[in-house]
Structure formats: C-alpha cells, structure tokens
PDB file of N, CA and C in Angstrom:
ATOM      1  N   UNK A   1     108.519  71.372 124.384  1.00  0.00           N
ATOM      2  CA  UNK A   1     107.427  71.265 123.434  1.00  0.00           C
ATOM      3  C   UNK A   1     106.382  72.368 123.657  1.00  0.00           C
ATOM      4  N   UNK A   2     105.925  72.633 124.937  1.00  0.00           N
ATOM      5  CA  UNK A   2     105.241  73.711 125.215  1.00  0.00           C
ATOM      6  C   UNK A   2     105.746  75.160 124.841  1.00  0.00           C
ATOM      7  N   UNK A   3     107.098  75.147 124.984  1.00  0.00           N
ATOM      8  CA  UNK A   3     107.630  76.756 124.231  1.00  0.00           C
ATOM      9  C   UNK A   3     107.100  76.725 122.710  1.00  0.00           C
ATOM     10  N   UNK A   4     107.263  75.430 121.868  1.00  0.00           N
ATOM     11  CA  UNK A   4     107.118  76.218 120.566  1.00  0.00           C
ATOM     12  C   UNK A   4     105.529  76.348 120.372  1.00  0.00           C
ATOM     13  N   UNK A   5     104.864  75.422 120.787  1.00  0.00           N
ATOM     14  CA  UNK A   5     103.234  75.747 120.940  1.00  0.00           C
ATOM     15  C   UNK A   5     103.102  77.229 121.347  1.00  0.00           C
ATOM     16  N   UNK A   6     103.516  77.554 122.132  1.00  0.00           N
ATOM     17  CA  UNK A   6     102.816  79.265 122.766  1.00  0.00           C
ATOM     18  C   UNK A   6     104.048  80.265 121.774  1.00  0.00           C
ATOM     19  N   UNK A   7     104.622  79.827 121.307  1.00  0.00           N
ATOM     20  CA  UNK A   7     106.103  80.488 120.108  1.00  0.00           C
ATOM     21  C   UNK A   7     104.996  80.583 118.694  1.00  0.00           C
ATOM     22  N   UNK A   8     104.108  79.340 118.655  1.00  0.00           N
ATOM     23  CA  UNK A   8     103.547  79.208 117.209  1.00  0.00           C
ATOM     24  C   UNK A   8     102.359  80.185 117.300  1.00  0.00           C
ATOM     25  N   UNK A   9     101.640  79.966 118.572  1.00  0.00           N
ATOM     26  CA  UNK A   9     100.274  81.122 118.933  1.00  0.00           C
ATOM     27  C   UNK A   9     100.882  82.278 118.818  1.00  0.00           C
ATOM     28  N   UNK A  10     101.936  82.973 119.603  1.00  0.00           N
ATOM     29  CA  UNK A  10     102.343  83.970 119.338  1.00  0.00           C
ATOM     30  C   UNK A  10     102.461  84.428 117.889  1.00  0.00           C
ATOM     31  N   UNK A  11     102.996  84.050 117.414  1.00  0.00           N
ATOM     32  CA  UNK A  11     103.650  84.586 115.671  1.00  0.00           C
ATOM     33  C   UNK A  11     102.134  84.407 115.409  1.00  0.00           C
ATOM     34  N   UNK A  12     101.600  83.770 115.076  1.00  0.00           N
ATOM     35  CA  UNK A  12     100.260  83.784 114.520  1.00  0.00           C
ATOM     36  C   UNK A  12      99.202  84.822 115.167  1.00  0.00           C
ATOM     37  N   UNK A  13      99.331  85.184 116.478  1.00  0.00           N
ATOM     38  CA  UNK A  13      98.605  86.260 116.575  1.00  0.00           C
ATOM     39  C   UNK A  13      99.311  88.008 115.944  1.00  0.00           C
ATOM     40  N   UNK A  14     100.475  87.597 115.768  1.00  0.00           N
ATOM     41  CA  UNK A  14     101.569  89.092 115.113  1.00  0.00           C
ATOM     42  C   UNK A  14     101.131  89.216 113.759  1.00  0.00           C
ATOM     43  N   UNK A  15     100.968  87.564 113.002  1.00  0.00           N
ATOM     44  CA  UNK A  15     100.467  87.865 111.615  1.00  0.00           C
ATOM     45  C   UNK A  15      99.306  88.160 111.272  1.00  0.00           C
ATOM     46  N   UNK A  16      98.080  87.833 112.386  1.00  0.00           N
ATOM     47  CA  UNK A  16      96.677  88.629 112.168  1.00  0.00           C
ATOM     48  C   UNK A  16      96.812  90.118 112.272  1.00  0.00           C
ATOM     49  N   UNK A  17      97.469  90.541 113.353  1.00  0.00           N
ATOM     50  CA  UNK A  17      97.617  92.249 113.336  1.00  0.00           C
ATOM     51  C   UNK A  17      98.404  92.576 112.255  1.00  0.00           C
ATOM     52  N   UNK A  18      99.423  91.852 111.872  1.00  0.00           N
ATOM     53  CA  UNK A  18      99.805  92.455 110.715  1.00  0.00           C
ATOM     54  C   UNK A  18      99.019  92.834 109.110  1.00  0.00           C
ATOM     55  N   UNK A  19      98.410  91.729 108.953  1.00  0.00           N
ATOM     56  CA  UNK A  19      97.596  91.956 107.570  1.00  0.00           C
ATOM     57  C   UNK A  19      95.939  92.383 108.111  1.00  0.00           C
ATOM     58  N   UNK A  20      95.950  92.610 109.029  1.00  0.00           N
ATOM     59  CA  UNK A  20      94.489  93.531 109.210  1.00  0.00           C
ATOM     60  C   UNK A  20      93.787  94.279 108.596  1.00  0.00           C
ATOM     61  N   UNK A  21      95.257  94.784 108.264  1.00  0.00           N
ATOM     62  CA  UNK A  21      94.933  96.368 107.662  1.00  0.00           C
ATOM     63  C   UNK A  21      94.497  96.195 105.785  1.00  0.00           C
ATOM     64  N   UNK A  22      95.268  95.148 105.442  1.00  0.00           N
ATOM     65  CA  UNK A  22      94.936  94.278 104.204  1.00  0.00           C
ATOM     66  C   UNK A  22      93.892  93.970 103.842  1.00  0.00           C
ATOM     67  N   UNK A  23      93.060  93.150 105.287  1.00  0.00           N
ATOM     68  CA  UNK A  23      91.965  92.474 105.018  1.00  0.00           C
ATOM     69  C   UNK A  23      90.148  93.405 105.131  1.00  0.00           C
ATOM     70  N   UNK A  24      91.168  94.509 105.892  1.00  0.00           N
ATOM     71  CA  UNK A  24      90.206  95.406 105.667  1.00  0.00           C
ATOM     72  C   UNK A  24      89.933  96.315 104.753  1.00  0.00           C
ATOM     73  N   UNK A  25      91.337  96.413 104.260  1.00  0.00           N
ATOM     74  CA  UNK A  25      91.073  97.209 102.908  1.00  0.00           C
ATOM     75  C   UNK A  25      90.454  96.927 101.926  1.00  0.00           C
ATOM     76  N   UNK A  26      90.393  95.189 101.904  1.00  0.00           N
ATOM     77  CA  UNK A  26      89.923  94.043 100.698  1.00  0.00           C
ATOM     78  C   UNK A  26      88.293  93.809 100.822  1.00  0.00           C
ATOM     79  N   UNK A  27      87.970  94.131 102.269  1.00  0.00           N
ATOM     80  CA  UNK A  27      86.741  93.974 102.405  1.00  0.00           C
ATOM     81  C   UNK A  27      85.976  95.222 101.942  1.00  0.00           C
ATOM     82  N   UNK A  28      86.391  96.669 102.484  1.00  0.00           N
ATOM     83  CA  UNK A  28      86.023  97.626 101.785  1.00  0.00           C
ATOM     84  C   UNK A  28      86.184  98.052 100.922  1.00  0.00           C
ATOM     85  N   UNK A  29      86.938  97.698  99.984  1.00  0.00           N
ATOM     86  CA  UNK A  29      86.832  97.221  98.647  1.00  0.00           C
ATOM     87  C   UNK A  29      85.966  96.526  97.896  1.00  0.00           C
ATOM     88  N   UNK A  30      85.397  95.449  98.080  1.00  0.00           N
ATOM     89  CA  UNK A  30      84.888  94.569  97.455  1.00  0.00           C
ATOM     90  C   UNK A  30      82.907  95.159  97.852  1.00  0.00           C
ATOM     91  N   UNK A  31      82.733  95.457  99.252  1.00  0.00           N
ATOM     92  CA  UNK A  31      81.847  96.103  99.882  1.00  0.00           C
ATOM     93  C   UNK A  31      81.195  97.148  98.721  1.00  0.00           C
ATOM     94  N   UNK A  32      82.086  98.059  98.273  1.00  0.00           N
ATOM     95  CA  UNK A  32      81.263  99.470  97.928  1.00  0.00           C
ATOM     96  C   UNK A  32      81.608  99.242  96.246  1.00  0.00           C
ATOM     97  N   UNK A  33      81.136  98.081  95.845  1.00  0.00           N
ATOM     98  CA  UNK A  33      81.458  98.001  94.393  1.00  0.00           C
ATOM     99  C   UNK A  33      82.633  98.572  93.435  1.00  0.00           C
ATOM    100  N   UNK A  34      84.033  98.027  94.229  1.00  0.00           N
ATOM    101  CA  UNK A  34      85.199  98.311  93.337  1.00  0.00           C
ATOM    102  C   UNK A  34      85.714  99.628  93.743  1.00  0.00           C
ATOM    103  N   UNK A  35      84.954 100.548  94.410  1.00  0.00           N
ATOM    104  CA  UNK A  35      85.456 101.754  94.982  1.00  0.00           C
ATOM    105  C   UNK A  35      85.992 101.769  96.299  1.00  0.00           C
ATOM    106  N   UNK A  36      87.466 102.245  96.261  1.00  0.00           N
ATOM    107  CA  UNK A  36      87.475 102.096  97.537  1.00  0.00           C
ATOM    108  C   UNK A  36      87.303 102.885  98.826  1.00  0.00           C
ATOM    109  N   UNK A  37      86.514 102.943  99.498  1.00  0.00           N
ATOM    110  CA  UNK A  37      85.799 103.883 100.642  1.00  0.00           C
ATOM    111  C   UNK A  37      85.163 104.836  99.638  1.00  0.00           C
ATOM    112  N   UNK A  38      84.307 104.714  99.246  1.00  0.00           N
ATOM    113  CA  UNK A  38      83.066 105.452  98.763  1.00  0.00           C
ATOM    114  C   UNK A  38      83.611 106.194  97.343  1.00  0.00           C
ATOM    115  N   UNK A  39      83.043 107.464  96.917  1.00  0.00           N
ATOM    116  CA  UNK A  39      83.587 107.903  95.837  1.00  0.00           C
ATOM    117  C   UNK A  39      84.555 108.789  95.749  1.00  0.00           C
ATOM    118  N   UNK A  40      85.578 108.612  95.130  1.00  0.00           N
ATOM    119  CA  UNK A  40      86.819 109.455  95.033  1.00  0.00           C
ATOM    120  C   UNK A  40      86.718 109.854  93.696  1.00  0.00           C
ATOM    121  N   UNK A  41      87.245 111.200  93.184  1.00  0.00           N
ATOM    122  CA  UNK A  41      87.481 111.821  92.382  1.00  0.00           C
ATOM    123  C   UNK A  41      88.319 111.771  91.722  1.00  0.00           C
ATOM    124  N   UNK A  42      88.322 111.120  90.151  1.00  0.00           N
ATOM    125  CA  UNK A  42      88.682 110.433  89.297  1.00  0.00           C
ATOM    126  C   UNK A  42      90.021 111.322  88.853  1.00  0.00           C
ATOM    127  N   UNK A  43      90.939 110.865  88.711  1.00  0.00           N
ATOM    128  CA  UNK A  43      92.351 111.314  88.047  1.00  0.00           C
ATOM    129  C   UNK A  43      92.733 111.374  86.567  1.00  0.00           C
ATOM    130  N   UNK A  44      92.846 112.541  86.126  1.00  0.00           N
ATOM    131  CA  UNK A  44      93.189 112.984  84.498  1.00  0.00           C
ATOM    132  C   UNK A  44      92.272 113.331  84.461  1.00  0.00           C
ATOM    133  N   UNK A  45      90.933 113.876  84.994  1.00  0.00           N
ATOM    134  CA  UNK A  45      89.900 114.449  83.745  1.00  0.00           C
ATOM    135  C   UNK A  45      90.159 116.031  84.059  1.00  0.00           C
ATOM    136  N   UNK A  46      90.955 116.673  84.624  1.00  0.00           N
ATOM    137  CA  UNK A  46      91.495 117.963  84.665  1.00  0.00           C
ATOM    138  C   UNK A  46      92.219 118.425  84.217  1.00  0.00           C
ATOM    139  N   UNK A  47      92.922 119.762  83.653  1.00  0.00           N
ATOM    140  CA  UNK A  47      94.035 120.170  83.141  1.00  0.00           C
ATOM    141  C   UNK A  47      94.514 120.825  84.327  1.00  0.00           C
ATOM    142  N   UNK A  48      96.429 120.709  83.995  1.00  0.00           N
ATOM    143  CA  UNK A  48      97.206 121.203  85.061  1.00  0.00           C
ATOM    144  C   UNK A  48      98.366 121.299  84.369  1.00  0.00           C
ATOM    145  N   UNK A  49      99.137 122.602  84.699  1.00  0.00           N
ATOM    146  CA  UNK A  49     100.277 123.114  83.874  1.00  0.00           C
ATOM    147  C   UNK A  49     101.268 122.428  84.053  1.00  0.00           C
ATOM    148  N   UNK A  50     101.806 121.377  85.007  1.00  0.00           N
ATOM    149  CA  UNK A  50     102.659 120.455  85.107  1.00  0.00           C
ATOM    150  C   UNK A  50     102.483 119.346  84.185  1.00  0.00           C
ATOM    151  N   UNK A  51     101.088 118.759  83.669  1.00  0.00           N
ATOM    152  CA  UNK A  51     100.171 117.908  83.316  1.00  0.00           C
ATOM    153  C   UNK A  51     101.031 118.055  81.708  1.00  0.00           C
ATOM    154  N   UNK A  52     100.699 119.309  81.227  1.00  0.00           N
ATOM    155  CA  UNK A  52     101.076 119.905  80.027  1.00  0.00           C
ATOM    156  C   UNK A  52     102.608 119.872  79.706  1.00  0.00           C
ATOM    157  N   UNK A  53     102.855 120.779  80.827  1.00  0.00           N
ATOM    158  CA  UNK A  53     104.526 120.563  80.379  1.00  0.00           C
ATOM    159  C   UNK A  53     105.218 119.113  80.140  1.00  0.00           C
ATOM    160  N   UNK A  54     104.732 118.579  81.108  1.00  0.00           N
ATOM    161  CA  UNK A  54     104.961 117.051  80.865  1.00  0.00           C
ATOM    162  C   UNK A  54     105.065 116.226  79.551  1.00  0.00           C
ATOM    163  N   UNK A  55     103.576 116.978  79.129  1.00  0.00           N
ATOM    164  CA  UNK A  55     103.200 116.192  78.095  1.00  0.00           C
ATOM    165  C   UNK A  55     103.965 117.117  76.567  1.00  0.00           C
ATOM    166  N   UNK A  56     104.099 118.334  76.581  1.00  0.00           N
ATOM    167  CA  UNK A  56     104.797 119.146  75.729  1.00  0.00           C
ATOM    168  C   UNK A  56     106.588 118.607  75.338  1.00  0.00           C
ATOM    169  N   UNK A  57     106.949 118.344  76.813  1.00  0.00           N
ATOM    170  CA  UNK A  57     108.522 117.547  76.691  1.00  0.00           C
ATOM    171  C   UNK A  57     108.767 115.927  76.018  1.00  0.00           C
ATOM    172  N   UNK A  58     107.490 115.603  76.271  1.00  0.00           N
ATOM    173  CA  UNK A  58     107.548 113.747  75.886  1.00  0.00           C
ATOM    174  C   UNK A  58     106.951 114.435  74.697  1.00  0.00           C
ATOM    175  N   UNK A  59     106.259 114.782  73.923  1.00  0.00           N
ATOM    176  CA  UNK A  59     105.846 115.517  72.325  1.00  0.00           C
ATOM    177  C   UNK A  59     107.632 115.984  71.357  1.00  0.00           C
ATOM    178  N   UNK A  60     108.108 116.537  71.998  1.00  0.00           N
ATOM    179  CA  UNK A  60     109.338 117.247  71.729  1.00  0.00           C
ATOM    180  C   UNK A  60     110.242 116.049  71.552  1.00  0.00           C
ATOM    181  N   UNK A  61     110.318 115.090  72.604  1.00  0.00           N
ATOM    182  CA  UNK A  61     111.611 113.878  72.546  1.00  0.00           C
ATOM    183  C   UNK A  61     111.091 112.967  71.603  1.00  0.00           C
ATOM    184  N   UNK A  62     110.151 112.754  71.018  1.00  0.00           N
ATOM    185  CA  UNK A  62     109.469 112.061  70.028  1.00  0.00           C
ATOM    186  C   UNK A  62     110.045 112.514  68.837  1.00  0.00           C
ATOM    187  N   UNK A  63     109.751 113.735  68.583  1.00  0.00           N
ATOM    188  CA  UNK A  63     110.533 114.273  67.718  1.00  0.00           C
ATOM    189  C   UNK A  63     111.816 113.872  66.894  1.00  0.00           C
TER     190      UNK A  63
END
C-alpha cells in the first residue's frame, strides 16, 4: 500500500513539471493583456515577395 502512495506522489510531482511550462505561459498571457510577453510585431502588415507570389498563384488557380 505504501508503494502506490509514494508511486501516486511521484507521478504527480512529473505532472507539475510537466505542464509548468503551460501554466506559465497562461499566466503571462493573461498578465500583459492578451499579449504574450509584452509586444510583438504584428504579422501581414508588410509586403514580401514570397507573400505575393503566393498570393499571385492562388489568384491564377481561381481562375
């Protein structure tokens, strides 16, 4: 009976280190108003020749 008691502490201390990294992400998340770790630089408001071609080939298969 004592093995699965210190069997059950064990696993339960593996699953706190495991989602740590989760719970910290969720906290700094929620922390800096929806941003996560401060301000990052927003995606699509640039042009880029891959961006284009991309978008020139899906224009064409529409076709």
């Amino acid at each position: 009976m004592g093995d699965i008691i210190i069997l059950a502490i064990f696993m339960f201390f593996i699953a706190c280190v495991a989602f740590a990294p989760l719970g910290y992400f969720i906290y700094m998340y929620t922390m800096k108003s929806g941003e996560p770790f401060g301000d990052i630089e927003p995606h699509g408001d640039h042009e880029s020749a891959l961006m284009n071609a991309v978008d020139k080939l899906i224009s064409n298969l529409k076709k």
